[in-house]
C-alpha atoms as a PDB file:
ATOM      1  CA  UNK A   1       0.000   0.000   0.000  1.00  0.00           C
ATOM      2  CA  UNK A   2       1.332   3.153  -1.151  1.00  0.00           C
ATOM      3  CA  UNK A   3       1.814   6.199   1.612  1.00  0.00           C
ATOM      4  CA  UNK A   4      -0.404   8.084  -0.597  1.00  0.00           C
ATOM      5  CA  UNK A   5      -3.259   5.788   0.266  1.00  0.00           C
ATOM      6  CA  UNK A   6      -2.420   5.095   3.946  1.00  0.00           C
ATOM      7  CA  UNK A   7      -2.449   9.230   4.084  1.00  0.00           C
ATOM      8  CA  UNK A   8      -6.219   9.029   2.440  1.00  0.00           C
ATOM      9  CA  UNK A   9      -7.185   6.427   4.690  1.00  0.00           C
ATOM     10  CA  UNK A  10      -6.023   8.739   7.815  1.00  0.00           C
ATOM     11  CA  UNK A  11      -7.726  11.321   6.221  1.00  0.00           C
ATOM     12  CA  UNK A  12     -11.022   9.271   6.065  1.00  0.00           C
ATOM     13  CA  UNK A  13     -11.178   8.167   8.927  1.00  0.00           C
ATOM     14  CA  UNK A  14     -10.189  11.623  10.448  1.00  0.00           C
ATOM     15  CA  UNK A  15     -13.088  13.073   8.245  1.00  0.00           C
ATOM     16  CA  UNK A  16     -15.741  10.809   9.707  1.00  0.00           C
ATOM     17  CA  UNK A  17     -15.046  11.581  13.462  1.00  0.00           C
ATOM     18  CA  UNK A  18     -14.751  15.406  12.081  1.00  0.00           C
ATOM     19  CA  UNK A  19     -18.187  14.832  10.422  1.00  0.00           C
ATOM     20  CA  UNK A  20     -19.491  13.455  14.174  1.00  0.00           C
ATOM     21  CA  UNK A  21     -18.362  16.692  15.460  1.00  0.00           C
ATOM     22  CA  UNK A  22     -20.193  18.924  13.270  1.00  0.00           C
ATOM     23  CA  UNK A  23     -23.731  17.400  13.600  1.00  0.00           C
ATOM     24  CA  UNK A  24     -22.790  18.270  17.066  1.00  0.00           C
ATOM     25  CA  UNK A  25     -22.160  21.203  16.519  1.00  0.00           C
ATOM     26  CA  UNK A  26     -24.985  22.079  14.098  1.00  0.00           C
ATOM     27  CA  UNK A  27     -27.622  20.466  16.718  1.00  0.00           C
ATOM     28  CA  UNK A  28     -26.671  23.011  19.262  1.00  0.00           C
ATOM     29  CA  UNK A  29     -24.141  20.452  21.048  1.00  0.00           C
ATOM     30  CA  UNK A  30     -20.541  21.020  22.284  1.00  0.00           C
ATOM     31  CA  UNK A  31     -18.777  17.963  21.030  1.00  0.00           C
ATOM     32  CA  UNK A  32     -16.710  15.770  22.854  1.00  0.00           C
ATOM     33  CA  UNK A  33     -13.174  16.063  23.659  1.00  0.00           C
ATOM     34  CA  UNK A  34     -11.984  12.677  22.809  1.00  0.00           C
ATOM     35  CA  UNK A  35     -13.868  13.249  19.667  1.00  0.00           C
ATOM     36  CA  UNK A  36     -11.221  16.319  18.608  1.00  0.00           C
ATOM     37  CA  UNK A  37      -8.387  14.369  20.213  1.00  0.00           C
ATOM     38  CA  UNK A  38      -8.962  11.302  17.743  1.00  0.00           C
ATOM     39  CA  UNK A  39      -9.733  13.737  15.135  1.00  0.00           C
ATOM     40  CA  UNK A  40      -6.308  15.862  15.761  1.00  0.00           C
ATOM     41  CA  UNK A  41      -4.245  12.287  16.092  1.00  0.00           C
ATOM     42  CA  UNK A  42      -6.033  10.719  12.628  1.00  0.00           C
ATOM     43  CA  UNK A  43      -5.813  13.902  10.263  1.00  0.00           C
ATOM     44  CA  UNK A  44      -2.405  15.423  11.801  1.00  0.00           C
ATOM     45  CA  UNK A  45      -0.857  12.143  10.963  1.00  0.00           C
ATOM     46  CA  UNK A  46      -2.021  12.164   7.409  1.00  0.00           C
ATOM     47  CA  UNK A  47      -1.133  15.231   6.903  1.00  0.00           C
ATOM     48  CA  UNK A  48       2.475  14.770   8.704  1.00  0.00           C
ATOM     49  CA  UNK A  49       2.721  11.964   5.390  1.00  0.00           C
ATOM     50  CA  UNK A  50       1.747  14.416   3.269  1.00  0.00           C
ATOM     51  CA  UNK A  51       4.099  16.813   4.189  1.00  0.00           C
ATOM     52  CA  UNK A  52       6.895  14.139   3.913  1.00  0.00           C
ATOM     53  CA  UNK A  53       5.313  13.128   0.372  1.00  0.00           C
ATOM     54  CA  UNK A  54       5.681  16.747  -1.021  1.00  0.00           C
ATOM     55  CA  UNK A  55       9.119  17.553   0.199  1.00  0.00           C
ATOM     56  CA  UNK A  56      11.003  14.475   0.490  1.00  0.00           C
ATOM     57  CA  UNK A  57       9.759  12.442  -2.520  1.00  0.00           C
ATOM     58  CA  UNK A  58       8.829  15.731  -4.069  1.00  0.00           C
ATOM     59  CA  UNK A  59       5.493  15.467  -5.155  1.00  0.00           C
ATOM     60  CA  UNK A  60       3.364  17.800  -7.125  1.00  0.00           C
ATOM     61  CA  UNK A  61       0.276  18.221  -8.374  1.00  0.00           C
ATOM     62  CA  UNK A  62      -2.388  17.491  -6.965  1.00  0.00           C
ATOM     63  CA  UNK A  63      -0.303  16.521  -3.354  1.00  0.00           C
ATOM     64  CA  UNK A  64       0.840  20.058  -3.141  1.00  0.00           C
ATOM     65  CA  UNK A  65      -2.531  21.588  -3.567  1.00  0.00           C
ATOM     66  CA  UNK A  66      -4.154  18.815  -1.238  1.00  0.00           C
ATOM     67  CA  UNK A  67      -1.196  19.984   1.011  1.00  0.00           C
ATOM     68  CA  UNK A  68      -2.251  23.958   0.743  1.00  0.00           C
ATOM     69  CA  UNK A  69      -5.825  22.927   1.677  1.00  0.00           C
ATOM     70  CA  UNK A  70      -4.980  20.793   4.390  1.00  0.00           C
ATOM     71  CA  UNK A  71      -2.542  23.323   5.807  1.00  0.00           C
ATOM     72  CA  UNK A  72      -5.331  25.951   5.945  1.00  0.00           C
ATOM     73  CA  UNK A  73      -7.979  23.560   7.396  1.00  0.00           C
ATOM     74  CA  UNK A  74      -6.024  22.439  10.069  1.00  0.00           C
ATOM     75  CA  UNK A  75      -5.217  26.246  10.651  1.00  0.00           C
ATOM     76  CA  UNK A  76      -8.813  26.512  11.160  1.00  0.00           C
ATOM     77  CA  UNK A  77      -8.868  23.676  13.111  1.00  0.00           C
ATOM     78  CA  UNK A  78      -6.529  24.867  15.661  1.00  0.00           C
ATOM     79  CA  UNK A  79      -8.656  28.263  16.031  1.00  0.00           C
ATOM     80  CA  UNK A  80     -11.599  25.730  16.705  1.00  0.00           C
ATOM     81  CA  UNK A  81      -9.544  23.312  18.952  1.00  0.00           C
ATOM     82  CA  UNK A  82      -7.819  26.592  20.943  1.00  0.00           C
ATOM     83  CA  UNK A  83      -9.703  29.621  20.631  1.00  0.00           C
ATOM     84  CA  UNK A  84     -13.140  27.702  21.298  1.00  0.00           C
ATOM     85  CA  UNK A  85     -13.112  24.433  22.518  1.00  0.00           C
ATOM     86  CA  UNK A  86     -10.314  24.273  24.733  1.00  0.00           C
ATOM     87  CA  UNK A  87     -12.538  27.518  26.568  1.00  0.00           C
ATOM     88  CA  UNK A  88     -15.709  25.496  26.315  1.00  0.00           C
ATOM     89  CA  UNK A  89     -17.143  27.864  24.160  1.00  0.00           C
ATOM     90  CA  UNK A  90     -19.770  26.790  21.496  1.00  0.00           C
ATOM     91  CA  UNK A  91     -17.801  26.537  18.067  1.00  0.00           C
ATOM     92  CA  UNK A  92     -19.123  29.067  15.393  1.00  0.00           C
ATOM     93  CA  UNK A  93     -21.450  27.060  12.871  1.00  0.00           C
ATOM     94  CA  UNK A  94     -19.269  29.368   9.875  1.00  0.00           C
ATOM     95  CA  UNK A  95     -16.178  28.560  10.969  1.00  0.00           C
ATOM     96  CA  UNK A  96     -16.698  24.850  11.665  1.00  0.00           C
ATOM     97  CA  UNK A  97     -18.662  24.899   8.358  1.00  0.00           C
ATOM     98  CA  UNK A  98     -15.353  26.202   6.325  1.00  0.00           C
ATOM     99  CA  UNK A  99     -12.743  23.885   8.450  1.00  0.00           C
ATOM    100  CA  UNK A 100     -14.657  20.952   6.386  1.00  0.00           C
ATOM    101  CA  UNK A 101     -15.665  22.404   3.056  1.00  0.00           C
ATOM    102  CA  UNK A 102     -11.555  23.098   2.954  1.00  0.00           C
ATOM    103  CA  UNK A 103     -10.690  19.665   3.875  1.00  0.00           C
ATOM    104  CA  UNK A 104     -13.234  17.982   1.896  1.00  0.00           C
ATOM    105  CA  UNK A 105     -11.738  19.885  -0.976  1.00  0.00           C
ATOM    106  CA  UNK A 106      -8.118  19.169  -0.493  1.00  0.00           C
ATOM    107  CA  UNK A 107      -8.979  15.209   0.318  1.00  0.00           C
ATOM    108  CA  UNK A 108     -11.014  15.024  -2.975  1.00  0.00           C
ATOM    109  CA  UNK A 109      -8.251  16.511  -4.434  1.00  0.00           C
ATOM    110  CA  UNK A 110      -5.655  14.106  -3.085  1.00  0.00           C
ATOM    111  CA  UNK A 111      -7.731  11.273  -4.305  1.00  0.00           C
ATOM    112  CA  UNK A 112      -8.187  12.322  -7.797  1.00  0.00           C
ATOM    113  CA  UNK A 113      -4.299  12.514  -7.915  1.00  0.00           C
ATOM    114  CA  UNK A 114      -3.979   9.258  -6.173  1.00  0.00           C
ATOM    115  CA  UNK A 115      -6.609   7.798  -8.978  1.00  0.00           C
ATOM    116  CA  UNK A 116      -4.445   9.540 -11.802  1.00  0.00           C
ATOM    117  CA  UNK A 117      -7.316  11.618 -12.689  1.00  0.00           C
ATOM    118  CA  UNK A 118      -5.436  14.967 -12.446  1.00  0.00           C
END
C-alpha cells in the first residue's frame, strides 16, 4: 500500500469523526473532547505523510494543492480546537462549516491525484 493511500485512509477516517463533530455542533451540542483528540491524532498524521510526500519524494500536483488545503484547514482547526473548545465555548457554525468544506476539498483533491485523474 502506497503512503499516498495510507495518508487518504487517515484522512477518512479523520473526516468521519470530524463529520461526528459537526452534527454536534450544528444540533446546538458542544462535542466531545476525545472526539477532537482522535480527530487531531487521525488527520495530523495524514497530513504529517503528506508533508513528507511533497518535500522528500517531491510530489506535485495534486499533493501540493491537497497539502495547501490541508494546511489551511487544520489552521482553522486549531482556532476551533484553541480559541473555542479548549474555553468550552460553542464553536461558530461558519467557521466549523469552512474547516470541512476546505478539507473535503483538499482530500477530494488528493484522491483524484492518487486515482491519476489529475
Amino acid at each position: 500500500m502506497s503512503l499516498t493511500w495510507i495518508t487518504l485512509i487517515l484522512f477518512a477516517i479523520g473526516a468521519v469523526i470530524g463529520l461526528t463533530m459537526a452534527l454536534a455542533v450544528f444540533k446546538g451540542e458542544f462535542p466531545k473532547v476525545s472526539s477532537a483528540v482522535l480527530h487531531f491524532v487521525f488527520v495530523g498524521s495524514a497530513l504529517i505523510l503528506l508533508l513528507v510526500s511533497v518535500v522528500l519524494y517531491k510530489a506535485a500536483g495534486a499533493a501540493l494543492w491537497a497539502l495547501c488545503l490541508f494546511v489551511l484547514a487544520a489552521l482553522g482547526g486549531l482556532v476551533l480546537a484553541f480559541a473555542f473548545h479548549a474555553k468550552k465555548k460553542a464553536l461558530p457554525r461558519p467557521i466549523v462549516a469552512v474547516h470541512a468544506v476546505v478539507a473535503v476539498i483538499g482530500f477530494l483533491i488528493l484522491l483524484a491525484g492518487a486515482l491519476k485523474l489529475l
